[in-house]
Protein backbone atom coordinates (compact mmCIF):
# COMPACT_ATOMS: atom_id res chain seq x y z
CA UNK A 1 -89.71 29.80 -173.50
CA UNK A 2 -87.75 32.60 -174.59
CA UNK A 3 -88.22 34.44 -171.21
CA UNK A 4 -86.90 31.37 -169.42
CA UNK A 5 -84.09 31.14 -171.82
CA UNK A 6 -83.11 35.11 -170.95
CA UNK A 7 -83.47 34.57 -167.67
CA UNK A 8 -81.00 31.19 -167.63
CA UNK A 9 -78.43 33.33 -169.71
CA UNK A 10 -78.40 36.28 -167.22
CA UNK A 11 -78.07 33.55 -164.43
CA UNK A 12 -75.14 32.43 -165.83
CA UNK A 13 -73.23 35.39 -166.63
CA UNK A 14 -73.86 37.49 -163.39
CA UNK A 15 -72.73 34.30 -161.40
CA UNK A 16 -69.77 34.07 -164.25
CA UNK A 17 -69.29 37.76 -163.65
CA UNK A 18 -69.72 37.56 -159.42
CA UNK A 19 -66.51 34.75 -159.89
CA UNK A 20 -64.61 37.26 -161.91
CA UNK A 21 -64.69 39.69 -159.26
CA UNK A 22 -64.35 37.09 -156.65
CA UNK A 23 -61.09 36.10 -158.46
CA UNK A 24 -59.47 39.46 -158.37
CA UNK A 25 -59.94 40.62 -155.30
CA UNK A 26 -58.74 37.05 -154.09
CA UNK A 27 -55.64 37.97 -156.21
CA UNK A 28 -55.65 41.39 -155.37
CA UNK A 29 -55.04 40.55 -151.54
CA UNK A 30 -52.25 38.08 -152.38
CA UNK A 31 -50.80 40.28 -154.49
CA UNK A 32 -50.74 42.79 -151.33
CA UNK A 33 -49.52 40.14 -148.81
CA UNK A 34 -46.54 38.74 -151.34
CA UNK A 35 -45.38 42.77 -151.68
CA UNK A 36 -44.47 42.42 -147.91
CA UNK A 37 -42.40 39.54 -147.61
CA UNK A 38 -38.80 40.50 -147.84
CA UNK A 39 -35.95 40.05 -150.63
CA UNK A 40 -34.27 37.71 -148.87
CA UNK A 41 -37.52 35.31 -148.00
CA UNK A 42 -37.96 34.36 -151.54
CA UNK A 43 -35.12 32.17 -151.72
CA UNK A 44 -36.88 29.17 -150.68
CA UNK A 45 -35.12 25.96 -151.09
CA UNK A 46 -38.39 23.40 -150.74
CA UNK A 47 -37.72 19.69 -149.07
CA UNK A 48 -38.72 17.83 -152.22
CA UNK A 49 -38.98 14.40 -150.42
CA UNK A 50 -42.07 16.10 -148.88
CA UNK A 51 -43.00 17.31 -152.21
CA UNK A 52 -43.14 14.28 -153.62
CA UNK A 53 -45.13 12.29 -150.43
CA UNK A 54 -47.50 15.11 -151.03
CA UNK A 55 -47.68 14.50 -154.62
CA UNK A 56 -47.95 10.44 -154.05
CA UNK A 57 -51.20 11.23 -152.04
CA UNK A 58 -52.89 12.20 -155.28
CA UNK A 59 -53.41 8.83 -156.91
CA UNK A 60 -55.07 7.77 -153.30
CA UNK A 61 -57.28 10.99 -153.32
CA UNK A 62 -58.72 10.43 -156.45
CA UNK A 63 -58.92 6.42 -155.89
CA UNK A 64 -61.14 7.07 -152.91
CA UNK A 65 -63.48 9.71 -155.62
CA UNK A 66 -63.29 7.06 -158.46
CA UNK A 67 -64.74 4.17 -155.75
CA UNK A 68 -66.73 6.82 -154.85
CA UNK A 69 -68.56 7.22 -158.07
CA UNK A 70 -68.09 4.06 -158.91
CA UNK A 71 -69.84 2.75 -156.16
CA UNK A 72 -73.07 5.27 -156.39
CA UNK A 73 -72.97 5.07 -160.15
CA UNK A 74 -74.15 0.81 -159.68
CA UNK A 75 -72.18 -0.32 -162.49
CA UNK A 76 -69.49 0.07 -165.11
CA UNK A 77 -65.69 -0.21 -164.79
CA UNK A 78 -63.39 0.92 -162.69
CA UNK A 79 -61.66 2.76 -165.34
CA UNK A 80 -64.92 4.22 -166.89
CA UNK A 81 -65.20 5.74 -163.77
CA UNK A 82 -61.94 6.91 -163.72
CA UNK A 83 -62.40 8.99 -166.65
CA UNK A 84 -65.46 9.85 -165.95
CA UNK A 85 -64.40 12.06 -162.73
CA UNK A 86 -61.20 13.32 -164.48
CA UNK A 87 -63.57 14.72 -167.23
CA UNK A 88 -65.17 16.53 -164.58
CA UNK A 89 -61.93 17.65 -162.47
CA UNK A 90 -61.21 19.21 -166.46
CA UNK A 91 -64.71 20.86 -166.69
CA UNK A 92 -64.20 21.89 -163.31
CA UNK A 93 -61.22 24.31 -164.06
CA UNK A 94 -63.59 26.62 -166.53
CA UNK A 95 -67.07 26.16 -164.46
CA UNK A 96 -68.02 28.76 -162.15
CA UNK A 97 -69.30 27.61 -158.99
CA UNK A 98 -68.16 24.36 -159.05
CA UNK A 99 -70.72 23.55 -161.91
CA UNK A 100 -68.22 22.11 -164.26
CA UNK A 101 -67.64 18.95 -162.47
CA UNK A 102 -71.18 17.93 -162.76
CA UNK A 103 -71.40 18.89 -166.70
CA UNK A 104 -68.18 16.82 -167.08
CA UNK A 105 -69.27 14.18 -165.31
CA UNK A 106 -72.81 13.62 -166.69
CA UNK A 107 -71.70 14.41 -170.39
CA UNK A 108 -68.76 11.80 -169.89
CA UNK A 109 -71.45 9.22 -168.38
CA UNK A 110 -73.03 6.42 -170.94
CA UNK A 111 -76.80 8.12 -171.60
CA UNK A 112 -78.56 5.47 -170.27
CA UNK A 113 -77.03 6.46 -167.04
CA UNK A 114 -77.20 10.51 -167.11
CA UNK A 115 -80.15 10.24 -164.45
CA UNK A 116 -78.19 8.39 -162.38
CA UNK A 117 -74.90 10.46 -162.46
CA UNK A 118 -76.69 13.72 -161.97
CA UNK A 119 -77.94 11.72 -158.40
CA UNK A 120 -74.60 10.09 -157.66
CA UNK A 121 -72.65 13.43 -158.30
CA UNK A 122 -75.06 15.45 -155.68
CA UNK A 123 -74.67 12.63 -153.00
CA UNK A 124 -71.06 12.83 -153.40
CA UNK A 125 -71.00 16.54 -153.48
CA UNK A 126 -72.92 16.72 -150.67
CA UNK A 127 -70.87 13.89 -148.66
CA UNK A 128 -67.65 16.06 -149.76
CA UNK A 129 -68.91 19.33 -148.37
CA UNK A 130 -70.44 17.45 -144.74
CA UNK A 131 -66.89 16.36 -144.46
CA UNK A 132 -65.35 19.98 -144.69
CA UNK A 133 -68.04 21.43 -142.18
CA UNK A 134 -67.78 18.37 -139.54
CA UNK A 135 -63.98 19.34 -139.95
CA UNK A 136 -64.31 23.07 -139.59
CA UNK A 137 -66.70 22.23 -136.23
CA UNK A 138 -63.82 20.23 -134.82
CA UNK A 139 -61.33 23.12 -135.42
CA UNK A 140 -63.00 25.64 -134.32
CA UNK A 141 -63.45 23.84 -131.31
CA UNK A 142 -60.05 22.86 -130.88
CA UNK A 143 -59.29 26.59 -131.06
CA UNK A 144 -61.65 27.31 -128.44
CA UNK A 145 -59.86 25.54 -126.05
CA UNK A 146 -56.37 25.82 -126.91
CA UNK A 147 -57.03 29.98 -127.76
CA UNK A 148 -59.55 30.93 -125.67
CA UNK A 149 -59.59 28.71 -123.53
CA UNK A 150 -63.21 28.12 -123.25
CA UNK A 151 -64.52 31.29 -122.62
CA UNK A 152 -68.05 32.06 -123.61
CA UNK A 153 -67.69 34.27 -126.51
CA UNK A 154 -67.84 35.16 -130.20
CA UNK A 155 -65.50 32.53 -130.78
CA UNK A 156 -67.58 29.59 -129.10
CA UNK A 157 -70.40 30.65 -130.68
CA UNK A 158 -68.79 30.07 -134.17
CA UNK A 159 -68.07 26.76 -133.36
CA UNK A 160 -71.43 25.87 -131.59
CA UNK A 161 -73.06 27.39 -134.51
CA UNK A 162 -70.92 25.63 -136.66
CA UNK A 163 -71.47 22.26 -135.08
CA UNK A 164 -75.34 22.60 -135.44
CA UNK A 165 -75.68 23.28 -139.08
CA UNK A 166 -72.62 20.38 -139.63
CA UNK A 167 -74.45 17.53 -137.70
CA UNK A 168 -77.86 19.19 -138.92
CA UNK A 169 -76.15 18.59 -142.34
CA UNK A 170 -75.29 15.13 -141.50
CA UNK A 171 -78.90 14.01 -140.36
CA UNK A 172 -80.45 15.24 -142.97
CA UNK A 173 -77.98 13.58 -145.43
CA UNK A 174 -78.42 10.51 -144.04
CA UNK A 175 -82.20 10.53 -144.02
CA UNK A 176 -83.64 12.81 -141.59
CA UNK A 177 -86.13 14.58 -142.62
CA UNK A 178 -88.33 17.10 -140.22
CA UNK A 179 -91.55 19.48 -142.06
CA UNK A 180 -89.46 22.35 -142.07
CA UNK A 181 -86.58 20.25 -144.63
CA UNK A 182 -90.05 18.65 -146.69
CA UNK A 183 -90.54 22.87 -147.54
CA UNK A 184 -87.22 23.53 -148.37
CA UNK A 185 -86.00 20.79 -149.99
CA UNK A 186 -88.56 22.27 -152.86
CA UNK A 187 -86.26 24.92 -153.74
CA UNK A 188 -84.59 25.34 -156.75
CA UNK A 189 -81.14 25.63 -155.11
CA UNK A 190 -81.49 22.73 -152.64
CA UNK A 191 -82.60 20.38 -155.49
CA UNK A 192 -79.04 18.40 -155.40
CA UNK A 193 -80.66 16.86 -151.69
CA UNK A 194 -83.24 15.67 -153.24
CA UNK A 195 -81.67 14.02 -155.72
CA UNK A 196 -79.61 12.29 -153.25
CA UNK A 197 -82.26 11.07 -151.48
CA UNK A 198 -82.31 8.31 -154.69
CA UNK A 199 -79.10 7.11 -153.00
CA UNK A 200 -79.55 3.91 -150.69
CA UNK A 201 -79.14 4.78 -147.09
CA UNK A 202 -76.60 2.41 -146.26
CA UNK A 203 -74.48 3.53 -149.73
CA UNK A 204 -74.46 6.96 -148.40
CA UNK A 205 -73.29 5.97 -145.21
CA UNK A 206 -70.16 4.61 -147.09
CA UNK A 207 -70.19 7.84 -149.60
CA UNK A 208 -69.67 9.78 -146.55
CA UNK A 209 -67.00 7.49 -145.01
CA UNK A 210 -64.72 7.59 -147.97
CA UNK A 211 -65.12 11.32 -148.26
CA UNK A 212 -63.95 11.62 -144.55
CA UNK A 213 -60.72 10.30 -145.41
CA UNK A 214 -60.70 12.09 -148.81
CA UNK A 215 -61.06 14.77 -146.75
CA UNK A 216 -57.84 14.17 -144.10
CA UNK A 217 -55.41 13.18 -147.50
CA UNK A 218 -56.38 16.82 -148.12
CA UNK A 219 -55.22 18.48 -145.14
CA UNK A 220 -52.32 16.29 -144.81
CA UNK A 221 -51.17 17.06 -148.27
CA UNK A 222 -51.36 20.86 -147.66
CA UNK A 223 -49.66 20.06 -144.06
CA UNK A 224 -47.15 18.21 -145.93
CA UNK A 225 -46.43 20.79 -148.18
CA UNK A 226 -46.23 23.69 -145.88
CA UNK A 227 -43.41 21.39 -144.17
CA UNK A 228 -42.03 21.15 -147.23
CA UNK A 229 -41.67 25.13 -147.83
CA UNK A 230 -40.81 25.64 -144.13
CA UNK A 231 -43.45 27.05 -142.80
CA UNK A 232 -42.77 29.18 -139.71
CA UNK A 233 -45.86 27.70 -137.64
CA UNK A 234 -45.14 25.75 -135.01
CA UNK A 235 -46.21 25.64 -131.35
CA UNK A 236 -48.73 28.15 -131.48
CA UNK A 237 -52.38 26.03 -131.04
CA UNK A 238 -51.02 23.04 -128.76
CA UNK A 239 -47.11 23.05 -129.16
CA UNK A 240 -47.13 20.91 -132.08
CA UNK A 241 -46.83 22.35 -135.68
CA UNK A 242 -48.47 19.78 -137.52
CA UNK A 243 -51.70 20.30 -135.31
CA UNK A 244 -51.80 23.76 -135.49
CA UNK A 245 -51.22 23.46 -139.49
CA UNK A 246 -53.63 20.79 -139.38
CA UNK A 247 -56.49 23.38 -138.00
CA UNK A 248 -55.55 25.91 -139.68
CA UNK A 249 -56.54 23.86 -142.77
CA UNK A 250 -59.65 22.54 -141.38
CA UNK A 251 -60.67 26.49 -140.92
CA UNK A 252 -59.03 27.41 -144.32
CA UNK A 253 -61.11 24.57 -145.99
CA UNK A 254 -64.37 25.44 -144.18
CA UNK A 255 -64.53 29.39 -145.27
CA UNK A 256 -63.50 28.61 -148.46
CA UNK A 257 -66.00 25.54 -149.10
CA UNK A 258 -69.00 28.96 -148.59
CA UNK A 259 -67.43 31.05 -150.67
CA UNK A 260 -68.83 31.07 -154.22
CA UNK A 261 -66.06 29.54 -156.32
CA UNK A 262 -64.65 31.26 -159.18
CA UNK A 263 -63.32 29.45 -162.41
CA UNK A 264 -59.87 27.45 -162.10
CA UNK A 265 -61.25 25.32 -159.19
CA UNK A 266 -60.91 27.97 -156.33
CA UNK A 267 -57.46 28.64 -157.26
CA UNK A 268 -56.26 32.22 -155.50
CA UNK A 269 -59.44 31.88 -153.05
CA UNK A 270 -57.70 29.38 -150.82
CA UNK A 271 -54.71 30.72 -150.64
CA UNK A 272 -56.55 34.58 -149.90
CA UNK A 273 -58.56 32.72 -147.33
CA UNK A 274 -55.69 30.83 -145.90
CA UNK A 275 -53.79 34.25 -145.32
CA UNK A 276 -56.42 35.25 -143.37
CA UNK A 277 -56.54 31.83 -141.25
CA UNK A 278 -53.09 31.39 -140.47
CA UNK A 279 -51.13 33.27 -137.79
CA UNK A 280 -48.36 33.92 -139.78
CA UNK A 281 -45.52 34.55 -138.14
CA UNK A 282 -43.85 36.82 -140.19
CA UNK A 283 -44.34 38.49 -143.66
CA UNK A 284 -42.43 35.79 -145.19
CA UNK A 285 -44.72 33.55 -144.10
CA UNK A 286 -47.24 34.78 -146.62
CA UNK A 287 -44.97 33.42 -149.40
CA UNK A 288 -44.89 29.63 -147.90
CA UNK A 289 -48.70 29.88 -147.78
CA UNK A 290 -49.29 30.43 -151.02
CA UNK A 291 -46.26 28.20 -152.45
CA UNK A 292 -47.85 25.51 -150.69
CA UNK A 293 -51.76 26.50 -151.79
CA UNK A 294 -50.40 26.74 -155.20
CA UNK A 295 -48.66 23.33 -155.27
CA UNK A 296 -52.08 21.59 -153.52
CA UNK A 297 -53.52 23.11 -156.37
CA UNK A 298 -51.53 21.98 -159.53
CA UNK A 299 -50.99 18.07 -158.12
CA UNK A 300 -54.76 17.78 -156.89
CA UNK A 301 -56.49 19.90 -160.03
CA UNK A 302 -54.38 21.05 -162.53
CA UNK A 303 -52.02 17.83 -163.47
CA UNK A 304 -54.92 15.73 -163.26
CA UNK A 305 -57.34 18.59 -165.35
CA UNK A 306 -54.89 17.47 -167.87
CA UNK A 307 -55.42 13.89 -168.00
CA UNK A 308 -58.93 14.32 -168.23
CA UNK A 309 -58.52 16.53 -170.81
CA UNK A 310 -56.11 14.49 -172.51
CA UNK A 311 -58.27 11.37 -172.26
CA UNK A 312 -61.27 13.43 -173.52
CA UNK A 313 -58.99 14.42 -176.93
CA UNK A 314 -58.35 10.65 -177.23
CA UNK A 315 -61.96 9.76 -177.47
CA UNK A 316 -62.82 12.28 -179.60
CA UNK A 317 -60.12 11.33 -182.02
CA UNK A 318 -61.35 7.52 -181.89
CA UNK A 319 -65.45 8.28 -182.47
């Protein structure tokens, strides 16, 4: 017992330490990019109507999670459930690897139901993530043709490789299940598939609809808000700047989805990866980046971290 105990502990703090370090560098590399953009490129004046469509998409984002849960979770109200994911968007900020959302959301759930939410919070998970990598697939294809146009290569075989574990991802989600999966799905780290194998076929069908379109408010919110900070990228995929902001996302989403998240919800990780990702088109393009990374961040996480947060206070002031 004790041994297992010790061994749990130094789990936790060399993945808590691995974030840490993840973190900086992340930091560390903005930090490098930001020193290059020029005096004069930090007077940004943003389009706030944009701003504000972007920050509008919120209450839709997390109305799609909350049916989400709702819906896998089998009963309860609507705004039970409500609470119950903003609890975990608030655990989420201080959890490394992204294991604060599921402690928030199975210590916010009714006991009676903890079983249950530890099974509807891996099939959602896992619906989320399929999502990102059948998005990624597309983009990478996209960029295939419109980049290199087709030619056999390192880049082609990103996206075929891509679009095998994706729609390998997607059979198996939805029920396939081959001798070499009955092995693996044994493993300690893979245990969140099995869980959501409790999950009704046809309900995951609809988890993974609804996190499709979670999944484009996303990337239109962080093509929104590049608009709004004018980014420079336009007519560089397909002639259109929305597209080619619009892949760029899809890739920025994908790397950063198999990256192993620090704490604050992969703040400073997206916007290092989506440096990388976009073809920026000068150094000031850096700063628009992570303005709009930064914004994505604080109307998607942070403002409603502190709802849950406050809501969470609340209760424990009534019991």
């Amino acid at each position: 017992m004790q041994r297992t105990t010790a061994s749990s502990r130094l789990k936790f703090f060399s993945t808590l330490g691995g974030s840490i370090v993840i973190f900086a560098l992340a930091v560390a590399w903005i930090w490098h990019a930001l020193e290059q953009v020029p005096t004069q490129a930090w007077n940004v004046h943003p389009k706030w109507s944009l701003v504000l469509v972007a920050a509008l998409l919120v209450p839709a984002n997390y109305g799609l999670e909350t049916l989400k849960w709702h819906r896998l979770m089998g009963w309860g109200h609507m705004q039970d459930r409500l609470k119950e994911v903003l609890y975990g968007v608030s655990w989420s900020l201080v959890g490394p690897l992204r294991l604060g959302a599921v402690v928030g959301r199975v210590a916010a759930a009714p006991s009676a139901q903890k079983n249950q939410a530890i099974r509807a919070f891996a099939c959602s998970g896992i619906a989320q993530g399929i999502a990102t990598a059948l998005g990624a697939a597309a983009a990478l294809w996209f960029v295939d043709w419109n980049v290199w146009r087709g030619s056999i290569g390192a880049g082609q075989g990103a996206a075929m490789i891509t679009s095998v574990v994706a729609l390998g991802l997607t059979g198996l989600f939805l029920g396939w299940s081959p001798k070499f999966w009955t092995r693996l799905s044994t493993l300690g780290r893979l245990s969140s598939w099995g869980e959501s194998r409790y999950i009704a076929l046809n309900l995951r069908f609809f988890v993974l609809g609804l996190s499709l379109l979670r999944y484009l408010i996303f990337l239109f919110q962080f093509v929104l808000l590049l608009e709004a900070f004018h980014h420079a990228g336009v007519a560089r995929l397909a002639g259109v700047g929305v597209i080619d902001n619009m892949v760029s996302a899809s890739l920025t989403w994908g790397f950063t989805t198999i990256i192993p998240s620090p704490l604050l919800g992969d703040l400073g990780v997206r916007e290092a990866v989506a440096l990388h990702v976009f073809t920026l088109g000068d150094s000031g393009d850096a700063l628009i980046v992570v303005l709009a990374g930064a914004t994505l961040w604080v109307l998607n996480l942070f403002l409603p971290a502190l709802i849950g947060a406050g809501w969470m206070a609340a209760t424990q002031r009534k019991s």
